[in-house]
Protein backbone atom coordinates (compact mmCIF):
# COMPACT_ATOMS: atom_id res chain seq x y z
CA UNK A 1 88.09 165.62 66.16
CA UNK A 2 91.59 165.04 67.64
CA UNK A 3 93.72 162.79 65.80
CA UNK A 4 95.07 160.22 67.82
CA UNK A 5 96.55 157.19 65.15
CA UNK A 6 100.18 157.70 65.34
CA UNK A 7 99.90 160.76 67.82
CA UNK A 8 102.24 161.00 71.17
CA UNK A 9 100.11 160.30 74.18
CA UNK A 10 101.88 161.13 77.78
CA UNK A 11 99.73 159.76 80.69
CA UNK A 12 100.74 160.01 84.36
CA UNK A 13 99.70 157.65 87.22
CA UNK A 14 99.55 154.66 84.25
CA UNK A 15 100.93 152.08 86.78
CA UNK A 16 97.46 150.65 87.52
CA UNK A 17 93.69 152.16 87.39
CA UNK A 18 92.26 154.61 85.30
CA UNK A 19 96.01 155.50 83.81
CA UNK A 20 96.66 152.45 82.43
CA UNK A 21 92.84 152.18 81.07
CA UNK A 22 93.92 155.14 79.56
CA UNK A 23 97.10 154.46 78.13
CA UNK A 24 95.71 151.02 76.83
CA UNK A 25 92.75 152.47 74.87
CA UNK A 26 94.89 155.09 73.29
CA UNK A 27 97.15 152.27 72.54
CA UNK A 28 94.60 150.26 70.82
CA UNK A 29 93.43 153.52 68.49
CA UNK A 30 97.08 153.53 66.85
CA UNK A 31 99.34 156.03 69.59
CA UNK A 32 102.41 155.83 70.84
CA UNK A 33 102.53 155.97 74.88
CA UNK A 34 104.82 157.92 77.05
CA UNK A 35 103.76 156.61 80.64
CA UNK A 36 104.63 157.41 83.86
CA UNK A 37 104.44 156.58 87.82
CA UNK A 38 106.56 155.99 90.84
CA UNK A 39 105.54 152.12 90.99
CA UNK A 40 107.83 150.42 89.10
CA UNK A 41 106.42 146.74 89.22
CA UNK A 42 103.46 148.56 87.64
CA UNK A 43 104.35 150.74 84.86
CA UNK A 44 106.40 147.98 83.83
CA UNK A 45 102.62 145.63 83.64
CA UNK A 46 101.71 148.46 82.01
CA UNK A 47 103.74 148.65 79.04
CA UNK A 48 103.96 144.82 78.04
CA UNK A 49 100.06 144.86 78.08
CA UNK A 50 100.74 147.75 75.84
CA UNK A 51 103.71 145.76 73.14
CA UNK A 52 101.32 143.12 73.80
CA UNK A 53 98.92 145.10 70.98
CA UNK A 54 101.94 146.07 68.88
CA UNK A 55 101.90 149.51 70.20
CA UNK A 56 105.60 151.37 71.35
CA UNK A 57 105.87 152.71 74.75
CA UNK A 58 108.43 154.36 76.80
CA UNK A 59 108.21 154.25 80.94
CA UNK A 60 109.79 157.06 83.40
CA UNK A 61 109.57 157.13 86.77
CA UNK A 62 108.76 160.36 87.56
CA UNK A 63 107.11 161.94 90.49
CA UNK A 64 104.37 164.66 89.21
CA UNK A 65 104.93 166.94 92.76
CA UNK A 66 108.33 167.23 91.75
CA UNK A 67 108.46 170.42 89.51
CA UNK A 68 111.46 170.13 87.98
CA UNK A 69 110.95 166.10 87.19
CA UNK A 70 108.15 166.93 85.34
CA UNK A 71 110.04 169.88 83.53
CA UNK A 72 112.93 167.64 83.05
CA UNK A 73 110.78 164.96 81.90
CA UNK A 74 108.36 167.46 79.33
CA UNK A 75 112.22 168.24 77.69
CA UNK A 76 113.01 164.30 77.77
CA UNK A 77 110.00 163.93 75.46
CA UNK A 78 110.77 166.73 73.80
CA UNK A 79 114.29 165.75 72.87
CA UNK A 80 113.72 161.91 72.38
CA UNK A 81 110.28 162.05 70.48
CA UNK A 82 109.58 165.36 69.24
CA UNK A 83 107.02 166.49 71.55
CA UNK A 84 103.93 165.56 73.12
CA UNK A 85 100.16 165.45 71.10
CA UNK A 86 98.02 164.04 74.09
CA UNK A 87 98.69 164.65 77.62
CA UNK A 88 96.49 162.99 80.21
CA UNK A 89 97.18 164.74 83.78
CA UNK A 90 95.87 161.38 85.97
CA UNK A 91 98.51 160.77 88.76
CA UNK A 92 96.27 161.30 91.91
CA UNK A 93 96.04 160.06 95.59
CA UNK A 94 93.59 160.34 98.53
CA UNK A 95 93.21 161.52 102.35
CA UNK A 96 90.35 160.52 104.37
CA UNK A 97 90.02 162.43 107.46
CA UNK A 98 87.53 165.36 109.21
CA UNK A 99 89.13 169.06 108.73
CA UNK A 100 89.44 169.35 111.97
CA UNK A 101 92.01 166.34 112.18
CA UNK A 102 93.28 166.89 108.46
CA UNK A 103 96.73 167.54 109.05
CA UNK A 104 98.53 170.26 106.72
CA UNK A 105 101.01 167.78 105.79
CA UNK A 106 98.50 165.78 104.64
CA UNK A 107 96.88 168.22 102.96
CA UNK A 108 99.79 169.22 101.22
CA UNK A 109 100.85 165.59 100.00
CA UNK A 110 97.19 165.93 98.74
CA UNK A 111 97.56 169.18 96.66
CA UNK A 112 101.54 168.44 95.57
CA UNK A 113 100.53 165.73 93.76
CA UNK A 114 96.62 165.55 92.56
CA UNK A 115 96.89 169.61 91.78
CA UNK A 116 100.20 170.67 91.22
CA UNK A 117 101.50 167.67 89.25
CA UNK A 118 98.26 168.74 87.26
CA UNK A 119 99.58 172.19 86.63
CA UNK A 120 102.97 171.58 85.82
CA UNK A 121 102.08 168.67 83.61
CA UNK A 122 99.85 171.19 81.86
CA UNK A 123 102.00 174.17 81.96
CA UNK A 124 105.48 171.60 80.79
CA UNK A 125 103.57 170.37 77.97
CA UNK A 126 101.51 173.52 76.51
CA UNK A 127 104.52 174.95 74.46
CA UNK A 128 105.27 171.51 72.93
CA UNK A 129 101.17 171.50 71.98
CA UNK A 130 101.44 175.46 71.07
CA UNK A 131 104.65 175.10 69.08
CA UNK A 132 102.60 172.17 67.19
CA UNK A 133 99.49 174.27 66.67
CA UNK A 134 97.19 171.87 67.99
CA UNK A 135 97.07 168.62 70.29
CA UNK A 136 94.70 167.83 73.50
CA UNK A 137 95.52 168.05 77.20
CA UNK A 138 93.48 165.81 79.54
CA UNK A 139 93.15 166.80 83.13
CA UNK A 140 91.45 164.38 85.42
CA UNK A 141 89.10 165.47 87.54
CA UNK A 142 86.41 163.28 89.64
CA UNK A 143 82.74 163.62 90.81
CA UNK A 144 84.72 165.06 94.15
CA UNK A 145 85.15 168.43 91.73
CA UNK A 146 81.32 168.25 91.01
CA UNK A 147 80.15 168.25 94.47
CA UNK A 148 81.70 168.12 97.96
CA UNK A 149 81.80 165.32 100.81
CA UNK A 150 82.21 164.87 104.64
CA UNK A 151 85.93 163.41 105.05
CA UNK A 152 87.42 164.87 101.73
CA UNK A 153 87.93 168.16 102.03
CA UNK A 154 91.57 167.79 100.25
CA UNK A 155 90.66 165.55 97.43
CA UNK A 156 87.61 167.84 97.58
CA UNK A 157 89.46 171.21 97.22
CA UNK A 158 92.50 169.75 94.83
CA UNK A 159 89.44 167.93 92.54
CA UNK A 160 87.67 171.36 92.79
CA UNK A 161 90.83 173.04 91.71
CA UNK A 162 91.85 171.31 88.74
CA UNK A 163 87.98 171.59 87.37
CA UNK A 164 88.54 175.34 87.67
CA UNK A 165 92.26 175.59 86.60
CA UNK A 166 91.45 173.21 83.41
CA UNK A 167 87.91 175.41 82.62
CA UNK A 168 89.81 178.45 82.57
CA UNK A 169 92.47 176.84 80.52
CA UNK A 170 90.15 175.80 77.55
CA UNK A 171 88.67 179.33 77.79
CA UNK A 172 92.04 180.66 77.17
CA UNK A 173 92.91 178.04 74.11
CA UNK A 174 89.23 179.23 72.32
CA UNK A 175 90.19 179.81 69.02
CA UNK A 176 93.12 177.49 68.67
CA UNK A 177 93.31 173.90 67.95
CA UNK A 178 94.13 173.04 71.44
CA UNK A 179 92.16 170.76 73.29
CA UNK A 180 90.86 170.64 76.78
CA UNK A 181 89.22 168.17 78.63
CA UNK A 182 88.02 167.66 82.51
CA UNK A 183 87.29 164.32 83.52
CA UNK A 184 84.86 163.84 85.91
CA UNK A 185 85.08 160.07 86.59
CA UNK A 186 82.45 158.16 89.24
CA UNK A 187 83.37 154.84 91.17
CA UNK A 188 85.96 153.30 89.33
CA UNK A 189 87.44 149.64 90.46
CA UNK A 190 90.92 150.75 91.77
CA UNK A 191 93.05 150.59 94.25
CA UNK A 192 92.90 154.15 95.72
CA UNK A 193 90.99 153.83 98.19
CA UNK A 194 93.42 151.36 100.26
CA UNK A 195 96.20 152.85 99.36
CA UNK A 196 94.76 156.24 100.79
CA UNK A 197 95.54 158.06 103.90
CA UNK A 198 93.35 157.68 106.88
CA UNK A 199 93.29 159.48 110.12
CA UNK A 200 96.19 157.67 111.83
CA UNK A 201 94.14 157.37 115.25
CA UNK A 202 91.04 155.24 113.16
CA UNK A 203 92.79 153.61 109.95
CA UNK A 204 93.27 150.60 110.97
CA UNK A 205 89.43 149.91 111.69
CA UNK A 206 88.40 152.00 109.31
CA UNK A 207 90.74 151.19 106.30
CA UNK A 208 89.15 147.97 105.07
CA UNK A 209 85.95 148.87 105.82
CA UNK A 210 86.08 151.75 103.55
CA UNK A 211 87.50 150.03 100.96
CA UNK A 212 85.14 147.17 100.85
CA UNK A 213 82.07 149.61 101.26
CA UNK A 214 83.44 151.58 97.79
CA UNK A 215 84.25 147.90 95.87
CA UNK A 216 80.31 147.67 96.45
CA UNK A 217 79.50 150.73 94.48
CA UNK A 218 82.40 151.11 91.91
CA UNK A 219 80.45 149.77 89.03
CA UNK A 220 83.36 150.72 86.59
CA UNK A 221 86.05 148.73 85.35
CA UNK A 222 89.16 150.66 84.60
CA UNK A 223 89.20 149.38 81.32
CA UNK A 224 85.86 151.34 80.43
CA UNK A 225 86.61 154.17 82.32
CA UNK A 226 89.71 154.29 79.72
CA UNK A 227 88.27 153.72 76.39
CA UNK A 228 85.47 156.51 77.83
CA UNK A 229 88.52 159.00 78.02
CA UNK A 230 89.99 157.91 74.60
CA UNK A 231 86.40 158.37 73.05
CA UNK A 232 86.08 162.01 74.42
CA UNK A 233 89.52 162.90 73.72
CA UNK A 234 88.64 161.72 69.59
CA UNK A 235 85.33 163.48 69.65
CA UNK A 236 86.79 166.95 71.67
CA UNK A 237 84.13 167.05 74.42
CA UNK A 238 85.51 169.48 77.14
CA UNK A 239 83.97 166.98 79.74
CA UNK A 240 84.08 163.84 80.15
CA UNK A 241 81.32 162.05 82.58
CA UNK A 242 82.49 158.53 83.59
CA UNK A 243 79.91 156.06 84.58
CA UNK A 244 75.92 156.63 85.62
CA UNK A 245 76.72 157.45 89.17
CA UNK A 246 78.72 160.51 87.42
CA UNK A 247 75.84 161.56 84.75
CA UNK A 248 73.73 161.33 88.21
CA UNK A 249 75.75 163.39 90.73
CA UNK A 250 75.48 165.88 88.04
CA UNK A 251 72.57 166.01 87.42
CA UNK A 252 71.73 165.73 91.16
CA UNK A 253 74.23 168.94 91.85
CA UNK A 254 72.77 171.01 89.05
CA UNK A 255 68.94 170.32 90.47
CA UNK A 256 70.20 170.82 94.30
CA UNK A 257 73.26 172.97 94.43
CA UNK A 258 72.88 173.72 97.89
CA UNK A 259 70.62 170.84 99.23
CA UNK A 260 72.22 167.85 97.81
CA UNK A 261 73.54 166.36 101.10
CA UNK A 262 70.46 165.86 102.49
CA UNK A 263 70.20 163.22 100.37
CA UNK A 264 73.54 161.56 99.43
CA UNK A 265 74.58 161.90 103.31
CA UNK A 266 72.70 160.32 105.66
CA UNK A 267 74.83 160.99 108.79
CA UNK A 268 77.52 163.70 108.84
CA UNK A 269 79.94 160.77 110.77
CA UNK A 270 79.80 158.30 107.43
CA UNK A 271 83.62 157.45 106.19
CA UNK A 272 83.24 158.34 102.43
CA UNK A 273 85.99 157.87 100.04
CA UNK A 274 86.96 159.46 96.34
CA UNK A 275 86.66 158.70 92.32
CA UNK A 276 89.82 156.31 92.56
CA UNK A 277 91.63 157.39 89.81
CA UNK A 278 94.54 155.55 89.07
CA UNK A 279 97.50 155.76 92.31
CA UNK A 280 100.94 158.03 91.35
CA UNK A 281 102.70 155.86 94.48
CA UNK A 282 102.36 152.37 95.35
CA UNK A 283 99.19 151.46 93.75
């Protein structure tokens, strides 16, 4: 079990979403927060809902692409609080668009922040959990890293890539008490999906209509999707399945590895979106 009453909890991304579920549910089981995202207005909701259960918290403003800020930020905690116990790697953001009109630009604004801001995040705060001889790192994942979809090849291959980066990683920490987790979250009520990037030549007719097909079958609120992470981080399970639709999608990949399409895509043209973990910028 990892201890989390009175335990240092970073999160990333905790402006809105599945962050601040987070960072609220470890709140509420006794830790101290450490939050972080680029929207202001946000983190700052954030943290009074936070004092609001007699739990401290600290906001920075710190964007995960940015190597060094998240170096600079790992030694901030470091120096002001004595290092990190629980790090949750959530900033993330989303591109909608065909590979043959994904732009590398946009690919890369993908990967900087939903991939790399996971690996430096992991690789800042390791030392701090090694030099403590034990804590839990949380990388966050989506059903997008379970099983691939028409429009999403770069939240497909940066989901993809922190599943493999974060598997290897608890291989490597077997033996220690060092913690890893992969979340694998389903349709989670956020914001992500508008605040995505869309093929600039559709997104204005497509936009909305994407985002009000996925508010139709996000069954879960952030607030569960939160206390689901806390609960898995206490218990130590490696992966973390949020909501049915994830447990399914599984379940589905596992029985159909190949074949699944066939039946969750019913024409190759259909705008799908991704898990809408919570939004590093201007959720």
């Amino acid at each position: 079990m990892t201890e989390i009453d009175g335990k240092l909890a970073v999160v990333t991304g905790a402006a809105s979403g599945i962050g601040r579920g987070t960072a609220i549910a470890l709140a509420k089981r006794g830790a101290r927060l450490a939050i972080t995202d680029l929207d202001r207005a946000g983190l700052a909701e954030t943290a009074a809902r936070i004092e609001a259960l007699g739990a401290k918290v600290t906001t920075y403003l710190v964007d995960v692409a940015d190597r060094d800020a998240v170096y600079a930020f790992a030694q901030e905690i470091e120096t002001s609080h004595g290092g990190a116990d629980i790090v949750v790697n959530n900033a993330g953001v989303a591109q909608i668009a065909r590979v043959d009109e994904l732009t590398y630009d946009d690919f890369e604004w993908v990967m900087n922040i939903d991939f790399w801001g996971m690996v430096y995040g992991s690789k800042a705060f390791l030392p701090q959990l090694q030099a403590k001889g034990g804590g839990h790192i949380v990388n966050v994942s989506s059903i997008f890293g379970l099983i691939a979809v028409p429009t999403q090849a770069a939240y497909n291959s940066a989901k993809f890539a922190i599943r493999g980066f974060t598997e290897a990683l608890r291989h490597e920490m077997k033996g220690t008490d060092i913690q890893i987790s992969c979340v694998h979250p389903g349709g989670i009520k956020t914001n992500i999906v508008r605040n995505a990037r869309f093929l600039q030549s559709t997104q204005a007719t497509v936009r909305e209509d994407a985002a009000s097909g996925f508010d139709k079958i996000a069954r879960t609120t952030p607030e569960r999707a939160g206390e689901t992470i806390a609960d898995g981080i206490a218990r130590n399970k490696p992966r973390i399945l949020i909501g049915f639709d994830a447990k399914l999608v599984d379940w589905l990949q596992r029985l159909m590895p190949v074949s699944y399409g066939k039946i969750m895509f019913r024409r190759e043209s259909s705008v799908l979106t991704g898990q809408p973990e919570s939004k590093q910028q201007g959720a």
